[in-house]
Structures are given as structure tokens and as C-alpha cells.
PDB file of N, CA and C in Angstrom:
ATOM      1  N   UNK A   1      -9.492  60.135 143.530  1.00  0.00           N
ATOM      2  CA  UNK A   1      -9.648  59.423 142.299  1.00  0.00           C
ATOM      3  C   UNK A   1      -8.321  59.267 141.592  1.00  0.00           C
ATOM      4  N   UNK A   2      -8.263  58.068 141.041  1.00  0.00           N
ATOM      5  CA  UNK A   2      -6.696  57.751 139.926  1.00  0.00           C
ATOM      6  C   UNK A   2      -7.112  57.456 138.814  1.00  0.00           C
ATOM      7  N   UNK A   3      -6.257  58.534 138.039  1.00  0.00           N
ATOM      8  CA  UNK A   3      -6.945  58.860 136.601  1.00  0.00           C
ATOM      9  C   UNK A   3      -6.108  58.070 135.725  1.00  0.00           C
ATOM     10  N   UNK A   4      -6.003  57.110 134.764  1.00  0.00           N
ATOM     11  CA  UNK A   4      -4.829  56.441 134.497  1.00  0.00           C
ATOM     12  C   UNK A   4      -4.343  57.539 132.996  1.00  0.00           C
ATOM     13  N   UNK A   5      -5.283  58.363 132.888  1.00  0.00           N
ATOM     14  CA  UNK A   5      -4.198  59.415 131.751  1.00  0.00           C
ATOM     15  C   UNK A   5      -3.351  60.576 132.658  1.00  0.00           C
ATOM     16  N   UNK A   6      -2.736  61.366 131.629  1.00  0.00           N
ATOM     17  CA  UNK A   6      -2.138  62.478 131.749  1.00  0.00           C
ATOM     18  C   UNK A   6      -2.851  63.904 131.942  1.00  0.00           C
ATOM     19  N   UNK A   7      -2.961  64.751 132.964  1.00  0.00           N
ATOM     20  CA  UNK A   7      -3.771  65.852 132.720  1.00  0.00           C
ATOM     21  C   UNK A   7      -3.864  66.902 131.758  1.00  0.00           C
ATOM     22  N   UNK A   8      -4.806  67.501 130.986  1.00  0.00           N
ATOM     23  CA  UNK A   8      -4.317  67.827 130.111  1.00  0.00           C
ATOM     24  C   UNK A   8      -4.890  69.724 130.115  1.00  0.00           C
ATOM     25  N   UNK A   9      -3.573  70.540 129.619  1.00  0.00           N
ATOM     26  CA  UNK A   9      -4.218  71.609 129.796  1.00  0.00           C
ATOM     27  C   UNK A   9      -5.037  71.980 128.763  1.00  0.00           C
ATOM     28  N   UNK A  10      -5.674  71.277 127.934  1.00  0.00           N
ATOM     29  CA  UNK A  10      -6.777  71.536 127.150  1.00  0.00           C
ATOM     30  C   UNK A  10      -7.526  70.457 127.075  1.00  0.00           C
ATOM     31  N   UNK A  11      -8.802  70.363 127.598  1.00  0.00           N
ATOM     32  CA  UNK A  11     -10.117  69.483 127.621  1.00  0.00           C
ATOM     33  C   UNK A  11     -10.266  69.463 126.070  1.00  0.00           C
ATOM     34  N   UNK A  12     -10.905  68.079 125.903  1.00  0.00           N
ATOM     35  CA  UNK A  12     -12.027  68.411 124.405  1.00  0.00           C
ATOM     36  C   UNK A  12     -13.002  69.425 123.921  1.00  0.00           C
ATOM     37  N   UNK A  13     -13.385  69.578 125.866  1.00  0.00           N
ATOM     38  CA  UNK A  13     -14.410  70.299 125.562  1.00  0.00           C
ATOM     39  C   UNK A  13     -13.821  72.326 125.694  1.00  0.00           C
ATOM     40  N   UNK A  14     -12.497  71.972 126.183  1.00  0.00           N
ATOM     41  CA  UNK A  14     -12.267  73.572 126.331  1.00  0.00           C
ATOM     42  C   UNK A  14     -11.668  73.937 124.878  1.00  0.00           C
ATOM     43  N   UNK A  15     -11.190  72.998 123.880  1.00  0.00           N
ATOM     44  CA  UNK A  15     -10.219  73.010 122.807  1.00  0.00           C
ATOM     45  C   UNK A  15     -11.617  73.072 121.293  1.00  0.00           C
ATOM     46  N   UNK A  16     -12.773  72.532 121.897  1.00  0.00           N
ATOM     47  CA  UNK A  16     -14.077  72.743 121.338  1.00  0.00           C
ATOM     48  C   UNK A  16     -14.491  74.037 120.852  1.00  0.00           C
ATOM     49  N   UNK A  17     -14.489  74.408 122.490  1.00  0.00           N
ATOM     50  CA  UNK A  17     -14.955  76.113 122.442  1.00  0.00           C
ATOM     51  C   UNK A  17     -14.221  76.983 121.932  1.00  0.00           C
ATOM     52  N   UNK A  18     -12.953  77.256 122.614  1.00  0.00           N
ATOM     53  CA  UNK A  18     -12.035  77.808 121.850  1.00  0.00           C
ATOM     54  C   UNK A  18     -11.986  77.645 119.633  1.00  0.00           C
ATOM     55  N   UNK A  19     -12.050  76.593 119.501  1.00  0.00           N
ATOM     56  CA  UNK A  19     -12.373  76.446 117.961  1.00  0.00           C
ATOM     57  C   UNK A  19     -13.250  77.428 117.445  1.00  0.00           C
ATOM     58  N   UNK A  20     -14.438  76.767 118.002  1.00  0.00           N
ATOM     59  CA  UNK A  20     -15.849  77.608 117.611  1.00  0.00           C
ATOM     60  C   UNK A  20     -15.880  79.110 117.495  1.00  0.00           C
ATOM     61  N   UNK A  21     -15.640  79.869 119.304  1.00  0.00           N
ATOM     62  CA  UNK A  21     -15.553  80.978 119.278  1.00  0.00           C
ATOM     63  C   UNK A  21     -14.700  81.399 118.423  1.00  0.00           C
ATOM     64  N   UNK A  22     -13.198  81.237 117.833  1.00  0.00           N
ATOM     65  CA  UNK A  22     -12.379  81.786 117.136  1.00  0.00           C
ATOM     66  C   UNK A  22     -12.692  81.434 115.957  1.00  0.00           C
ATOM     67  N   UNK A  23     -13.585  80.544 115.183  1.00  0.00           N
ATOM     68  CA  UNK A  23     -14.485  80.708 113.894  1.00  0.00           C
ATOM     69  C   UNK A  23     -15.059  81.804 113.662  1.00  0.00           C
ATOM     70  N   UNK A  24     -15.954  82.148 114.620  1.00  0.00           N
ATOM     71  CA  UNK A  24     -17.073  82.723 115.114  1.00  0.00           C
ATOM     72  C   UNK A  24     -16.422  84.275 114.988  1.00  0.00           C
ATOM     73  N   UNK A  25     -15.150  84.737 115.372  1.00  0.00           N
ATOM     74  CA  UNK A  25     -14.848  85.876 115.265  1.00  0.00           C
ATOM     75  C   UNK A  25     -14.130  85.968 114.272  1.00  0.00           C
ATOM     76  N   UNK A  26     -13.461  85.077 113.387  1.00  0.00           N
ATOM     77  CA  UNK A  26     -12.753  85.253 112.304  1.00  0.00           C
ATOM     78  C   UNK A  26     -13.751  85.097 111.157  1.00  0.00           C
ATOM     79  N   UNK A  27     -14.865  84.925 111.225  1.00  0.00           N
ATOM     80  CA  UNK A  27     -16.156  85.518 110.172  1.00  0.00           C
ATOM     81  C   UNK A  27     -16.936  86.418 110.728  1.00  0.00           C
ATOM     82  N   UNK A  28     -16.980  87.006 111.935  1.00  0.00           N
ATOM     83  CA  UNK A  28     -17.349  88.851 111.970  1.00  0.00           C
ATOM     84  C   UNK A  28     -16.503  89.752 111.586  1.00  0.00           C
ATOM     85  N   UNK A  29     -14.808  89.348 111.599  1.00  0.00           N
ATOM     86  CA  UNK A  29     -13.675  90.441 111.517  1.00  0.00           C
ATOM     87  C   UNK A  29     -14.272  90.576 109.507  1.00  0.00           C
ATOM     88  N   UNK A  30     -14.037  89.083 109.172  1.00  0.00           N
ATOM     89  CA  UNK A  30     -13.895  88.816 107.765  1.00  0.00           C
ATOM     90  C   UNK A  30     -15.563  89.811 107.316  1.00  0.00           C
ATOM     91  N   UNK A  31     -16.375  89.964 107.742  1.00  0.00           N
ATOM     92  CA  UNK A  31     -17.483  90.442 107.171  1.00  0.00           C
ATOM     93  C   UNK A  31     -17.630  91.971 107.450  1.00  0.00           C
ATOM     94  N   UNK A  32     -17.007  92.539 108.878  1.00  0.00           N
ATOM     95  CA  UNK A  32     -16.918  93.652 109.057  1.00  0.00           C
ATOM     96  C   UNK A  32     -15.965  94.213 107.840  1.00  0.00           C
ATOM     97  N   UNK A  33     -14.817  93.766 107.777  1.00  0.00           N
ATOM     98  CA  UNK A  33     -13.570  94.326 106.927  1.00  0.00           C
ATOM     99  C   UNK A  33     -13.803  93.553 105.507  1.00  0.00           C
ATOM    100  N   UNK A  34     -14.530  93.336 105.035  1.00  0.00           N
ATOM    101  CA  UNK A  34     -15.106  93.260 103.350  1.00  0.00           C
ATOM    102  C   UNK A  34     -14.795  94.463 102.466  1.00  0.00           C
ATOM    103  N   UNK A  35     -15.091  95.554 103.027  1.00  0.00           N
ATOM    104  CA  UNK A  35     -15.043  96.363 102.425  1.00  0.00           C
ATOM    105  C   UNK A  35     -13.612  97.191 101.954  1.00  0.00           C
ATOM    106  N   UNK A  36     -12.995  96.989 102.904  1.00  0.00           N
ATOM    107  CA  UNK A  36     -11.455  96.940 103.289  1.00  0.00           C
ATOM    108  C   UNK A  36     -10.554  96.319 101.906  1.00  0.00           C
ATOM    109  N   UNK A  37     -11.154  95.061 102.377  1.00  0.00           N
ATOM    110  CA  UNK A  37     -10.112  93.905 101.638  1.00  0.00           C
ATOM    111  C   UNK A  37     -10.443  94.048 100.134  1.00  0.00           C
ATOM    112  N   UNK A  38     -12.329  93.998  99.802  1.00  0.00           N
ATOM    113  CA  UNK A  38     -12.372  94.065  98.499  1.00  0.00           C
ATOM    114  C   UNK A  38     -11.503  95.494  97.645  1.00  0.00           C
ATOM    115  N   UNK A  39     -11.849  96.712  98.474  1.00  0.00           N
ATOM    116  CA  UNK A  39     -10.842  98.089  97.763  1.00  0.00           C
ATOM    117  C   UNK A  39      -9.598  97.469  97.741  1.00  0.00           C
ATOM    118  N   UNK A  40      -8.336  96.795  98.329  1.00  0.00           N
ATOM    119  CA  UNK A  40      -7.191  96.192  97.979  1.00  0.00           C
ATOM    120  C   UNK A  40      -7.329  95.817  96.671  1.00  0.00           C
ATOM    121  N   UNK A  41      -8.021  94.879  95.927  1.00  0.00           N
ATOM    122  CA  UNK A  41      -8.183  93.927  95.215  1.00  0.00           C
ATOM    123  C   UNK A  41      -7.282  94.551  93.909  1.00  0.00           C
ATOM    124  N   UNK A  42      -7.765  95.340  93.473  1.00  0.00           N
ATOM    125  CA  UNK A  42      -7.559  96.141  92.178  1.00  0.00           C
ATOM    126  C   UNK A  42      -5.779  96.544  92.351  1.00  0.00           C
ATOM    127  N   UNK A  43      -5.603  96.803  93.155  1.00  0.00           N
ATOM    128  CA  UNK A  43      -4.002  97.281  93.565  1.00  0.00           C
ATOM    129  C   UNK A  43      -3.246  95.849  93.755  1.00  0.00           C
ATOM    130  N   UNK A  44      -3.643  94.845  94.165  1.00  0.00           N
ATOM    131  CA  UNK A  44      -2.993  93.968  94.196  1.00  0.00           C
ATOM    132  C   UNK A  44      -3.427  93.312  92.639  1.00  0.00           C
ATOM    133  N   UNK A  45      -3.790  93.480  91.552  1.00  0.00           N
ATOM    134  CA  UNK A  45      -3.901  92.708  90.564  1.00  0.00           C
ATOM    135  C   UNK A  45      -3.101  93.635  89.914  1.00  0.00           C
ATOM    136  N   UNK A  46      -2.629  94.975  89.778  1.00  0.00           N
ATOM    137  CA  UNK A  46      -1.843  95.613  89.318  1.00  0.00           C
ATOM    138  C   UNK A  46      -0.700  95.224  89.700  1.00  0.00           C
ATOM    139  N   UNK A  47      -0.258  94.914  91.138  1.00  0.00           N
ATOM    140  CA  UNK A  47       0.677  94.505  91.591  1.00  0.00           C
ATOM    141  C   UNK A  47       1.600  93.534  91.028  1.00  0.00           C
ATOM    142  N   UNK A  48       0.421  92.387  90.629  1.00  0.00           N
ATOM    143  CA  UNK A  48       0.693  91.092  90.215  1.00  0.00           C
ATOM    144  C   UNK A  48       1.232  90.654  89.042  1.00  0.00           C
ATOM    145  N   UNK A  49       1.292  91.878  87.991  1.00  0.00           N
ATOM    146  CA  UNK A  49       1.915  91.628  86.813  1.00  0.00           C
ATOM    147  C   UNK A  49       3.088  91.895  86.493  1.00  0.00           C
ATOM    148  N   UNK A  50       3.814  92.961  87.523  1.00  0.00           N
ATOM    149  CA  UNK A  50       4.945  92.966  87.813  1.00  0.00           C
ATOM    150  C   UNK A  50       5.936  91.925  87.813  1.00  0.00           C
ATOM    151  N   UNK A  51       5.225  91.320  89.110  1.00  0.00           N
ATOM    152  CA  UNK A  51       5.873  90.536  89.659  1.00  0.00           C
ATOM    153  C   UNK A  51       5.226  88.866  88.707  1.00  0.00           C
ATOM    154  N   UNK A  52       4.367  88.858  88.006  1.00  0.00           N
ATOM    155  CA  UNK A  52       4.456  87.522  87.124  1.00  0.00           C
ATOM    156  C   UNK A  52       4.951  87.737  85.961  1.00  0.00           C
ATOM    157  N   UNK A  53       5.640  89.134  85.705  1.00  0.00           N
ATOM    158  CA  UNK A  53       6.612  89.292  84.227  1.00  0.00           C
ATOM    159  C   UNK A  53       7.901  88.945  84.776  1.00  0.00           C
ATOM    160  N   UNK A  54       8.250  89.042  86.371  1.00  0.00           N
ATOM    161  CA  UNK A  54       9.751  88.755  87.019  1.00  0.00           C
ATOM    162  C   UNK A  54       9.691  87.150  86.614  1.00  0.00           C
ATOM    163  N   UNK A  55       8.994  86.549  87.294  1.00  0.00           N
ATOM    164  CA  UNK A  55       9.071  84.989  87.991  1.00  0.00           C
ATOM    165  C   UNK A  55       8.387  83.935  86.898  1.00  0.00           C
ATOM    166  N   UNK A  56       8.044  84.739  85.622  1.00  0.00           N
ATOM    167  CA  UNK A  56       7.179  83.834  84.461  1.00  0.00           C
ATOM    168  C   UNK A  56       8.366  84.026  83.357  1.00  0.00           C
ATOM    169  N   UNK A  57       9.049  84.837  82.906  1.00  0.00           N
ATOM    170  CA  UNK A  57       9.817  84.993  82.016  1.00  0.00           C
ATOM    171  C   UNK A  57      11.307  84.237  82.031  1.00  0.00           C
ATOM    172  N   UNK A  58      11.313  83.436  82.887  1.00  0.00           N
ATOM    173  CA  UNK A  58      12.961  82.355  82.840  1.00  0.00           C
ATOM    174  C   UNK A  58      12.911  81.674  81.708  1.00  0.00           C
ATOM    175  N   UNK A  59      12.035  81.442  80.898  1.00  0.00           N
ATOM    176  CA  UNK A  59      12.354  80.498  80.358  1.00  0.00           C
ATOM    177  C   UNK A  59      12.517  80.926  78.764  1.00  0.00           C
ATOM    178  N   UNK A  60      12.606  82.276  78.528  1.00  0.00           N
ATOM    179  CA  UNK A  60      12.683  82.943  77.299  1.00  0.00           C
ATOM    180  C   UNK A  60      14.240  82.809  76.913  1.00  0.00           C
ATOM    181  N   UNK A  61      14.226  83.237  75.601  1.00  0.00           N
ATOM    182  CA  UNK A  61      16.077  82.680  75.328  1.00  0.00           C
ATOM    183  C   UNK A  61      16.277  83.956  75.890  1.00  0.00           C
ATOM    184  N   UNK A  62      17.626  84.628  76.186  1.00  0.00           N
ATOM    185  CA  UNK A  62      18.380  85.851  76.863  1.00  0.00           C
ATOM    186  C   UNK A  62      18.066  85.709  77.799  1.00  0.00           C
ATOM    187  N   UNK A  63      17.282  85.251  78.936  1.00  0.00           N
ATOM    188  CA  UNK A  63      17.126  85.402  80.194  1.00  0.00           C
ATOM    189  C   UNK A  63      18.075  83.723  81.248  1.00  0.00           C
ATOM    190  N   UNK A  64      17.986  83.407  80.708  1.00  0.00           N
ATOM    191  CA  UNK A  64      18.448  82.079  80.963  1.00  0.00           C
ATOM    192  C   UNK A  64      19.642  81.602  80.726  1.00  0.00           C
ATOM    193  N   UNK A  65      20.251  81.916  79.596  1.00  0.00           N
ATOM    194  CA  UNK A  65      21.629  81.981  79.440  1.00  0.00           C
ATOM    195  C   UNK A  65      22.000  80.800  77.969  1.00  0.00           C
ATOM    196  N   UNK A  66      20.833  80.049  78.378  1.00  0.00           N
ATOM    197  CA  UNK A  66      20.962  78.648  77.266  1.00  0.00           C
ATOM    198  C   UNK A  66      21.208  79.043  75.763  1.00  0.00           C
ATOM    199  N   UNK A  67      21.451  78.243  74.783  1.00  0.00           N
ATOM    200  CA  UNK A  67      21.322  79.074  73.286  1.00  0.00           C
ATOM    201  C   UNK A  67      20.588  77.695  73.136  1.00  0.00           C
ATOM    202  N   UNK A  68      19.262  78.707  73.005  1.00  0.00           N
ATOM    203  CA  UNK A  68      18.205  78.034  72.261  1.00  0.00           C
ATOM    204  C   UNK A  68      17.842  77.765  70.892  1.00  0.00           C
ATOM    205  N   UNK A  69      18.993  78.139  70.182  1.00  0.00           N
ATOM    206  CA  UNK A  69      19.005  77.921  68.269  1.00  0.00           C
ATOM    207  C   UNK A  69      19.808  76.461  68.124  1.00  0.00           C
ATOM    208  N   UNK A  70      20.925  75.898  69.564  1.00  0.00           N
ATOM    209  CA  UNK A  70      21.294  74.879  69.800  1.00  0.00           C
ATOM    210  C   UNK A  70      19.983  73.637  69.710  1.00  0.00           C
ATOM    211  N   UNK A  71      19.361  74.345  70.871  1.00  0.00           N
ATOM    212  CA  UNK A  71      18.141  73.198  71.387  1.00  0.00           C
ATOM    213  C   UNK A  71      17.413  73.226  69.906  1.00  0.00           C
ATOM    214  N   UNK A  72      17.072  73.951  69.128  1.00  0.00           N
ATOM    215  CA  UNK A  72      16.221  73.932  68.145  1.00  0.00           C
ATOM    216  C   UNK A  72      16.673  73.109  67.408  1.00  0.00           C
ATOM    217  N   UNK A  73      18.236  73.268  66.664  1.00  0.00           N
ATOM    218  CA  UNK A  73      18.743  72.832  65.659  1.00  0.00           C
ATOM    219  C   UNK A  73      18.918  71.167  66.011  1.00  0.00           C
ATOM    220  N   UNK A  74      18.710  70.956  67.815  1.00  0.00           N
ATOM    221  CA  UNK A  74      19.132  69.283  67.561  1.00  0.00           C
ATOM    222  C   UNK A  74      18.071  68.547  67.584  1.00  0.00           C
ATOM    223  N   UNK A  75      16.940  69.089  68.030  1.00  0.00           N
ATOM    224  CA  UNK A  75      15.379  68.419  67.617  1.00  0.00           C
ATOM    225  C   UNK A  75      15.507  68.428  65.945  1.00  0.00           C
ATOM    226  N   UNK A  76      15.895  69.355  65.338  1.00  0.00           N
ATOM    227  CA  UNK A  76      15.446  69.359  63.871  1.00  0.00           C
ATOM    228  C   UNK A  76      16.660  68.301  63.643  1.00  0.00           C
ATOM    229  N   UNK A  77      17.581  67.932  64.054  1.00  0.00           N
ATOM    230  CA  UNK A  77      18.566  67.130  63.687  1.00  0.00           C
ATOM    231  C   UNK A  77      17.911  65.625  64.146  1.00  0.00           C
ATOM    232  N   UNK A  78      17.528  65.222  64.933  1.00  0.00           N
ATOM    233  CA  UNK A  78      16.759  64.084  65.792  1.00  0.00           C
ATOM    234  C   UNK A  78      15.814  63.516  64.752  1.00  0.00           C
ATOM    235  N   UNK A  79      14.644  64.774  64.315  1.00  0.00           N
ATOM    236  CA  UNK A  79      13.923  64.367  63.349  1.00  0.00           C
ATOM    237  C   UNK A  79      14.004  63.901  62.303  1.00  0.00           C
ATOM    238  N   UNK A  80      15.585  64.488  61.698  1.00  0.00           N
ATOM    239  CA  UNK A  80      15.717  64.202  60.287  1.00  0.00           C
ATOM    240  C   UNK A  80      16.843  62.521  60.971  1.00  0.00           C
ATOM    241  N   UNK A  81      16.869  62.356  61.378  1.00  0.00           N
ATOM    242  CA  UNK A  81      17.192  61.237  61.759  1.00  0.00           C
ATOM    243  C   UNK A  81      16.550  60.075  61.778  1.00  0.00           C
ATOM    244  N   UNK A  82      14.872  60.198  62.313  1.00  0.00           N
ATOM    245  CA  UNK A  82      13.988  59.608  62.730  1.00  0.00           C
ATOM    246  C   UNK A  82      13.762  59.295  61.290  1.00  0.00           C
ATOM    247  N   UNK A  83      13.479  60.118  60.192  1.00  0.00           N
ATOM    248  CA  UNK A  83      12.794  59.661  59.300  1.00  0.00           C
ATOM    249  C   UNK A  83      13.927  59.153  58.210  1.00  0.00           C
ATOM    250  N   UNK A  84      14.944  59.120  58.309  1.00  0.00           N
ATOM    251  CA  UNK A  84      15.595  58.236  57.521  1.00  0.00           C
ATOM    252  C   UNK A  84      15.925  56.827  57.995  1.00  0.00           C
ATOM    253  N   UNK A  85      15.556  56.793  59.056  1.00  0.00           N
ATOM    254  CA  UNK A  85      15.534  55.290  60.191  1.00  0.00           C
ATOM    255  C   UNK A  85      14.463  54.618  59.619  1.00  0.00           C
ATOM    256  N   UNK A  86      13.189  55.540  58.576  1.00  0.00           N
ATOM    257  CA  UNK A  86      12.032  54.964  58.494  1.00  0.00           C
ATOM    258  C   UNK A  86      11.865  54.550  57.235  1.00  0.00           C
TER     259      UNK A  86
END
């Protein structure tokens, strides 16, 4: 027989199964180890505030370097601008 494709080392139907079965065991691992993952939970939310006081706080004045009494004073300068334009 002349096949006019390329052979392929994965069928539809072998790339099928493979899917399925590895569903299939990555929701017995996930249901066996529930119990596992949920005890983490609490340690990783402790974890997390650490590290969202590191990576949330850039934008406070002293951390950043900017002088933010600058940025303040030229909005309040902008404004009083605006309204004598008016």
C-alpha cells in the first residue's frame, strides 16, 4: 500500500488514549492527595504576605526614589492653572 502522508509516531487514536488515561490519573493523584494539598493552604497564605508586602509596596514614596511632594505640587499647580484658563 502507498500512503500519500507521513508516518506518524502518534496515531489520533494512540494520542487519544494517552490524553484520557493521563486525565484519568491526574484526577486520582489530585483526589488521593487533597488532603495533602488542602493542609499546605494555610502556610502558603502566610507565606503570601510576605512576599505581597515585597512586590506591592514600589510604589510608596521612599521606596522608589521619586519625590512625590514634586508630583503633588505640579498637579496642584496644573489645577490652579486650569481654573484661571476658566
Amino acid at each position: 500500500m502507498n500512503d500519500n502522508h507521513s508516518p506518524s509516531a502518534w496515531s489520533t487514536y494512540s494520542r487519544t488514549v494517552f490524553i484520557a488515561s493521563a486525565a484519568i490519573a491526574l484526577a486520582l493523584i489530585a483526589y488521593e492527595h487533597r488532603v495533602h494539598v488542602l493542609g499546605i493552604l494555610p502556610w502558603l497564605l502566610i507565606l503570601a504576605c510576605p512576599l505581597m508586602h515585597l512586590f506591592m509596596h514600589h510604589g510608596h514614596g521612599g521606596h522608589s526614589g521619586h519625590d512625590h511632594a514634586g508630583h503633588a505640587a505640579g498637579t496642584i499647580q496644573q489645577k490652579t492653572k486650569e481654573t484661571n484658563d476658566v
